[in-house]
N, C-alpha and C. Protein backbone atom coordinates (compact mmCIF):
# COMPACT_ATOMS: atom_id res chain seq x y z
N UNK A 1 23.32 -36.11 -58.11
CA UNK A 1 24.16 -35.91 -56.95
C UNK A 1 25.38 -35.05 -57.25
N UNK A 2 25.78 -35.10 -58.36
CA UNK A 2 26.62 -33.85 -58.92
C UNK A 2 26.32 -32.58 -58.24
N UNK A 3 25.49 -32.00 -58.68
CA UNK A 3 25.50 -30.73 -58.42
C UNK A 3 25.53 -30.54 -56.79
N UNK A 4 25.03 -31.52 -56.10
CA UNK A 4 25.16 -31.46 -54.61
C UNK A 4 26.79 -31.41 -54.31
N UNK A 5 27.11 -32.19 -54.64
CA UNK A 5 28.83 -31.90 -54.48
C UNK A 5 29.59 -30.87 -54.92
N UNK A 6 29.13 -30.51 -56.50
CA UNK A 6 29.50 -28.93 -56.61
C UNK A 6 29.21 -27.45 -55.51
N UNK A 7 28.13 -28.02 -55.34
CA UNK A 7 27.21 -27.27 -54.07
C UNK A 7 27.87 -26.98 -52.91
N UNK A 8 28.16 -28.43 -52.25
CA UNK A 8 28.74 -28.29 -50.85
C UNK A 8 30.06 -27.57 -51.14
N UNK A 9 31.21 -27.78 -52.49
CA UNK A 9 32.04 -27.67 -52.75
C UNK A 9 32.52 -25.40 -52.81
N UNK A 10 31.55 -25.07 -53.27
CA UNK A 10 31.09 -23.78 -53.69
C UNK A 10 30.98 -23.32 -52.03
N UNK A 11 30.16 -23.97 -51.52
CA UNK A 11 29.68 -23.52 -49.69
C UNK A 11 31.01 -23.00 -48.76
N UNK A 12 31.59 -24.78 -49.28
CA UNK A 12 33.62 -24.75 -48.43
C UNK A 12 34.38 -23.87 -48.54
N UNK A 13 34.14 -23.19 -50.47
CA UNK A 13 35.11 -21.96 -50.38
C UNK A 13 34.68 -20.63 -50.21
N UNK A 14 33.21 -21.01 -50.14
CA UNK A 14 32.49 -19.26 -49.97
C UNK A 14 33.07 -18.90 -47.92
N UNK A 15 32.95 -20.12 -47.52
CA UNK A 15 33.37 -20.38 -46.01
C UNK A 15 34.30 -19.98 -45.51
N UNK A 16 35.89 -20.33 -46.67
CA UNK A 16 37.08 -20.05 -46.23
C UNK A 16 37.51 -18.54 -46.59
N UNK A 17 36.02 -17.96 -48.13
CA UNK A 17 36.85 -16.59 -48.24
C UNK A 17 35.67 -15.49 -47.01
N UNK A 18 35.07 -16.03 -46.18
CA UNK A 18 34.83 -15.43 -45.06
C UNK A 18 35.27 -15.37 -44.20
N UNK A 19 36.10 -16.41 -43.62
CA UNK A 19 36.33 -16.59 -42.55
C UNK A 19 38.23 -15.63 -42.99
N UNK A 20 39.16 -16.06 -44.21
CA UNK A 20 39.91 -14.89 -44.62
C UNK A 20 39.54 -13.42 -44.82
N UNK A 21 38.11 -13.07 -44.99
CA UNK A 21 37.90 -11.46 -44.81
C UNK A 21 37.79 -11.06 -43.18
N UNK A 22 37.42 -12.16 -42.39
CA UNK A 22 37.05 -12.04 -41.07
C UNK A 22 38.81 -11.29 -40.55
N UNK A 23 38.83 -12.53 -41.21
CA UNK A 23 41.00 -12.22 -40.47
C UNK A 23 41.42 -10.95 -40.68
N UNK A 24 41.04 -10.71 -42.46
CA UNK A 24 41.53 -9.30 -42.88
C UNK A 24 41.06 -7.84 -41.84
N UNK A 25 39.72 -8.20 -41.51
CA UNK A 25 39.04 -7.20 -41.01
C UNK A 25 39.94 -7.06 -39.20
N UNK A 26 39.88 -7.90 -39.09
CA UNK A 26 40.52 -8.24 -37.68
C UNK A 26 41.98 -7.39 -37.41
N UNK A 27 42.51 -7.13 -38.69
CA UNK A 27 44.33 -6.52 -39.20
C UNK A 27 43.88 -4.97 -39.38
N UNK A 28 42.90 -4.57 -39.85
CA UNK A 28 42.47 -3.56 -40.08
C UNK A 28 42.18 -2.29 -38.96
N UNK A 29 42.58 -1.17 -39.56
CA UNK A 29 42.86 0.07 -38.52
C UNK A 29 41.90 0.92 -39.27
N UNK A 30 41.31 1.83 -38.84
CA UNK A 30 40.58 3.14 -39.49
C UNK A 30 40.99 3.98 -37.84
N UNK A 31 41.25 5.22 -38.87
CA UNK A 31 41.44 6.77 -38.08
C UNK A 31 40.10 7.12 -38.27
N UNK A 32 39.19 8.24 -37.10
CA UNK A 32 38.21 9.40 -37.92
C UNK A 32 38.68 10.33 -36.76
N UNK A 33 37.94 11.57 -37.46
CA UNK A 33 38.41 12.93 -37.15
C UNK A 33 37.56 13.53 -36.22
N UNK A 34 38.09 14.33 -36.08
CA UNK A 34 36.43 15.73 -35.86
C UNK A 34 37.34 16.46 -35.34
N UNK A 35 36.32 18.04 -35.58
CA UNK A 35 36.82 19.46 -35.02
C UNK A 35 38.38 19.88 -36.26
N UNK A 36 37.72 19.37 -37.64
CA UNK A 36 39.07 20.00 -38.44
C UNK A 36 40.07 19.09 -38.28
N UNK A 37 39.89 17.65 -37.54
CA UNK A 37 41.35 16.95 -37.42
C UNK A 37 42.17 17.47 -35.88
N UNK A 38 41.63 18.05 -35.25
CA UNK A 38 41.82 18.77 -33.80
C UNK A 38 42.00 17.06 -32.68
N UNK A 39 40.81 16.09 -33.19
CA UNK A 39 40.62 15.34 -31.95
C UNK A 39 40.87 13.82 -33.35
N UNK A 40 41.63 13.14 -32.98
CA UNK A 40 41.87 11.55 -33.67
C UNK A 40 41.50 10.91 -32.75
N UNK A 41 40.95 9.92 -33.66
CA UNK A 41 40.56 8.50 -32.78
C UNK A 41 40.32 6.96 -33.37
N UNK A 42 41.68 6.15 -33.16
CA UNK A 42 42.10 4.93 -34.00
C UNK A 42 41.24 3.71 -33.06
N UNK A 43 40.13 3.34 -34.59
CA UNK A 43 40.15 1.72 -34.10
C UNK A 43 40.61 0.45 -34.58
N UNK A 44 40.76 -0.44 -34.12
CA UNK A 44 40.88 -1.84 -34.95
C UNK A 44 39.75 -2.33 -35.42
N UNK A 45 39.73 -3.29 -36.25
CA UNK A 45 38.70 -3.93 -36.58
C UNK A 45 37.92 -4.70 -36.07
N UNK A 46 38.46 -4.75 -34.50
CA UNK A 46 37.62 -5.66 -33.66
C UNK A 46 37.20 -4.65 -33.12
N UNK A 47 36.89 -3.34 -33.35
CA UNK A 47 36.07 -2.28 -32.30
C UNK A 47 36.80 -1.57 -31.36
N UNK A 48 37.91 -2.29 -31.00
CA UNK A 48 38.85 -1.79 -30.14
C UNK A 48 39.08 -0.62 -30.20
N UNK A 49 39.21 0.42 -29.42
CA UNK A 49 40.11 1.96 -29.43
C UNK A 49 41.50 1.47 -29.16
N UNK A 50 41.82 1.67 -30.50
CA UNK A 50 43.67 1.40 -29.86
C UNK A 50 44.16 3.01 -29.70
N UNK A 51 43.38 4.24 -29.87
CA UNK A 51 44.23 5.60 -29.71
C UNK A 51 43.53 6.81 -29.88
N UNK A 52 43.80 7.56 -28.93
CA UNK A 52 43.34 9.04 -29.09
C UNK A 52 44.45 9.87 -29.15
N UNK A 53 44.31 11.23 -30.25
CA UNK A 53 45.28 12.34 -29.82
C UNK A 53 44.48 13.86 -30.14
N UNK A 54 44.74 14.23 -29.51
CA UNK A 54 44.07 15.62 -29.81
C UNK A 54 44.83 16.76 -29.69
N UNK A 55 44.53 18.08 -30.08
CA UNK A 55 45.83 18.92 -30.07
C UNK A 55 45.49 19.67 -28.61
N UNK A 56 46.41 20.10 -28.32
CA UNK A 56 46.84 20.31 -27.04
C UNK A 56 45.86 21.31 -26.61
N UNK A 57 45.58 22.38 -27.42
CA UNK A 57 44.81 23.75 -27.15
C UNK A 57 43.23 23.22 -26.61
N UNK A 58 42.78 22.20 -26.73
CA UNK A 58 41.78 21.21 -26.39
C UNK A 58 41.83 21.10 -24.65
N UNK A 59 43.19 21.09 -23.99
CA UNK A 59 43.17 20.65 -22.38
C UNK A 59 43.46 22.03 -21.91
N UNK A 60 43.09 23.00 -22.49
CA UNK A 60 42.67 24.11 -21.43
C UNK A 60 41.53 24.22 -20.62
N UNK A 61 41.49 24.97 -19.37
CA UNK A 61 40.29 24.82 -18.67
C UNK A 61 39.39 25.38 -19.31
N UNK A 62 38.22 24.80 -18.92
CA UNK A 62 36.61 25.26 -19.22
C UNK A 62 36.35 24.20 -21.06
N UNK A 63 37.22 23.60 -21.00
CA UNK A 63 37.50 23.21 -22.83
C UNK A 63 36.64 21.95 -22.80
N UNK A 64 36.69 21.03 -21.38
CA UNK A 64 36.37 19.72 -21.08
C UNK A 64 35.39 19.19 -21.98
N UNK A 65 33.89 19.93 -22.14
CA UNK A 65 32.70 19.83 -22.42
C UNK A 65 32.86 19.67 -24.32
N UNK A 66 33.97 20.14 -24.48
CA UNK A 66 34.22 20.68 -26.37
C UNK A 66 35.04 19.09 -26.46
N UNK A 67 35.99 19.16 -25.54
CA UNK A 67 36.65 17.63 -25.88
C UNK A 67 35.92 16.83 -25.80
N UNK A 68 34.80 16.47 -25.05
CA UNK A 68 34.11 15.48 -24.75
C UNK A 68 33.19 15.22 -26.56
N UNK A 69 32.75 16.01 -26.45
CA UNK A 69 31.77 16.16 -27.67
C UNK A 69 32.62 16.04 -29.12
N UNK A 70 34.22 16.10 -29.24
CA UNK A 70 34.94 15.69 -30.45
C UNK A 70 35.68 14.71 -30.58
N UNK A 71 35.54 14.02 -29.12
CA UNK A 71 36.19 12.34 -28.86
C UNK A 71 35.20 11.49 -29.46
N UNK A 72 33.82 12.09 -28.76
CA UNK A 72 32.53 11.05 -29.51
C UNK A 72 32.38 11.06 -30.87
N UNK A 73 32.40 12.42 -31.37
CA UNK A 73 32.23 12.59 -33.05
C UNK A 73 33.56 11.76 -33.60
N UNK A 74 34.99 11.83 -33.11
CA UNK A 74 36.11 11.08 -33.42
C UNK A 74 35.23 9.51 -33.82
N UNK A 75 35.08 9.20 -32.48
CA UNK A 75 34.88 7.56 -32.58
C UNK A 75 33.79 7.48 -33.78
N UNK A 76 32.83 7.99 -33.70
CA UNK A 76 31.51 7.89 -34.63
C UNK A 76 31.76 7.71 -36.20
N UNK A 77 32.83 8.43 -36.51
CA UNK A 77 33.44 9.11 -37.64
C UNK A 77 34.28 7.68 -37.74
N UNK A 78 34.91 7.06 -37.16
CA UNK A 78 35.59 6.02 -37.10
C UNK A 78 35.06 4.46 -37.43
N UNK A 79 33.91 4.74 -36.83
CA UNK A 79 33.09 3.22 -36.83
C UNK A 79 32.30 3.35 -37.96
N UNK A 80 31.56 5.18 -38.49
CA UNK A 80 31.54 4.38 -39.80
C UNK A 80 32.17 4.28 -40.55
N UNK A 81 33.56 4.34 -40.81
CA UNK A 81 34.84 3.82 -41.81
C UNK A 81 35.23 2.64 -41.20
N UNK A 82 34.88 1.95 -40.29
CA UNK A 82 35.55 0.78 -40.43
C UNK A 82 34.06 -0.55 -40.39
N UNK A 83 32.54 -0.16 -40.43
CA UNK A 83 31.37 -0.34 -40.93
C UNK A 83 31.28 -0.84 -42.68
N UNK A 84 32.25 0.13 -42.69
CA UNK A 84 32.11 0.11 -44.12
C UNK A 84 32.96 -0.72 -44.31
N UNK A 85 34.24 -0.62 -44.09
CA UNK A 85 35.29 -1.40 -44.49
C UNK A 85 34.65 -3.46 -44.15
N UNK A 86 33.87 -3.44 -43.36
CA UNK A 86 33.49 -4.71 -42.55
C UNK A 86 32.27 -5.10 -44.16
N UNK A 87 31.71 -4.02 -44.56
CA UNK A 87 30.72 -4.30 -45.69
C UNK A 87 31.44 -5.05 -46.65
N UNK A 88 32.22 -4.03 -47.04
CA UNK A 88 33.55 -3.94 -48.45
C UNK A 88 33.71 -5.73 -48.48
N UNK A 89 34.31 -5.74 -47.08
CA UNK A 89 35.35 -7.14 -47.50
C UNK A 89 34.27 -8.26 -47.36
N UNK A 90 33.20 -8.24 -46.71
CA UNK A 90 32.07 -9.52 -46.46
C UNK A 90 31.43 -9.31 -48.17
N UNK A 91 31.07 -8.06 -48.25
CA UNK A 91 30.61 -8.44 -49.84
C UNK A 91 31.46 -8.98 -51.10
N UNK A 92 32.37 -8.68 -51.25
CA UNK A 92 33.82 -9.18 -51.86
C UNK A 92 33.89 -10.77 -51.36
N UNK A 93 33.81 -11.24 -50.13
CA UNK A 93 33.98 -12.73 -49.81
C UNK A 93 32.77 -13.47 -50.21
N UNK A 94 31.41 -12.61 -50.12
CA UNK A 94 30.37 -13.59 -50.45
C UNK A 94 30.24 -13.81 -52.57
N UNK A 95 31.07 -12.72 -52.72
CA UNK A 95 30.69 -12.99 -54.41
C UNK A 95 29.47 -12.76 -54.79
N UNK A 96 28.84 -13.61 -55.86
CA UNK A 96 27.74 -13.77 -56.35
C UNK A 96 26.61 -13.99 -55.38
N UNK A 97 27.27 -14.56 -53.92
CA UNK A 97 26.03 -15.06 -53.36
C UNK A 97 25.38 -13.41 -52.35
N UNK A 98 26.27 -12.65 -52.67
CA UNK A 98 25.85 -10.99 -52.03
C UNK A 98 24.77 -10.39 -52.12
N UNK A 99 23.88 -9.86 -51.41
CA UNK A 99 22.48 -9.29 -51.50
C UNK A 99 21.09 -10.35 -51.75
N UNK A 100 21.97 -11.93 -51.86
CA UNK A 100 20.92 -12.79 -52.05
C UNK A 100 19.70 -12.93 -50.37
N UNK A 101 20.17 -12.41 -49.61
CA UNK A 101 19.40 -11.95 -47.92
C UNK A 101 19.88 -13.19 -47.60
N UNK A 102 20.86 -13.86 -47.35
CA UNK A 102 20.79 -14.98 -46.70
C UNK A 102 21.64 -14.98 -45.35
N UNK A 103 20.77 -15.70 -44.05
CA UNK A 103 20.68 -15.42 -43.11
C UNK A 103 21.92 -15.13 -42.41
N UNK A 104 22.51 -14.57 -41.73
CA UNK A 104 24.21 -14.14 -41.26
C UNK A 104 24.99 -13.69 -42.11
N UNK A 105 24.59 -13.31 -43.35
CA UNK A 105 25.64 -12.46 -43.79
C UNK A 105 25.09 -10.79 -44.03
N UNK A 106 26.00 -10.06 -43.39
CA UNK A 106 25.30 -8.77 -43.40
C UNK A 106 26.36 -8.16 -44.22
N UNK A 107 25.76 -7.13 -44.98
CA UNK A 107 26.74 -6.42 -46.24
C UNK A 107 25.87 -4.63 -46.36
């Protein structure tokens, strides 16, 4: 029965350093780019768009169709840096137990 208690014991803190990467990830901002850094686009770690900026030469007429297409590449560029960042810290919280396939933890 030892090792069951070591067991559950190992489970409690693999638990708490997930549910602390969850938090971390939650605090977390990623910028991505596109068009040379022309079009930004900030998310949080909950997916959120907290921001766009783009440079001005972008809201001339006939431009609409070019902004449209470097807001999307912005965000895209964004989610996978903060994809990654969501990998980083779940693999770091699971430790040893990482790549073992076990069910809900994705890395």
């Amino acid at each position: 029965m030892k090792d069951l208690g070591g067991l559950m014991k190992q489970a409690q803190q693999m638990q708490q350093k997930l549910a602390d990467a969850q938090a971390r990830l939650a605090e977390t901002v990623v910028d991505g780019t596109s068009g040379g850094g022309m079009v930004k686009v900030t998310l949080k770690g909950t997916g959120e768009l907290a921001g766009v900026e783009m440079d001005e030469s972008l809201l001339a007429p006939g431009e609409g169709e070019v902004l449209s297409d470097l807001i999307v590449a912005a965000h895209a560029d964004a989610k996978r840096k903060l994809d990654a960042a969501q990998a980083d810290l779940m693999r770091e919280a699971a430790g040893p137990l990482a790549g073992m396939g076990i069910p809900g933890l994705k890395f």
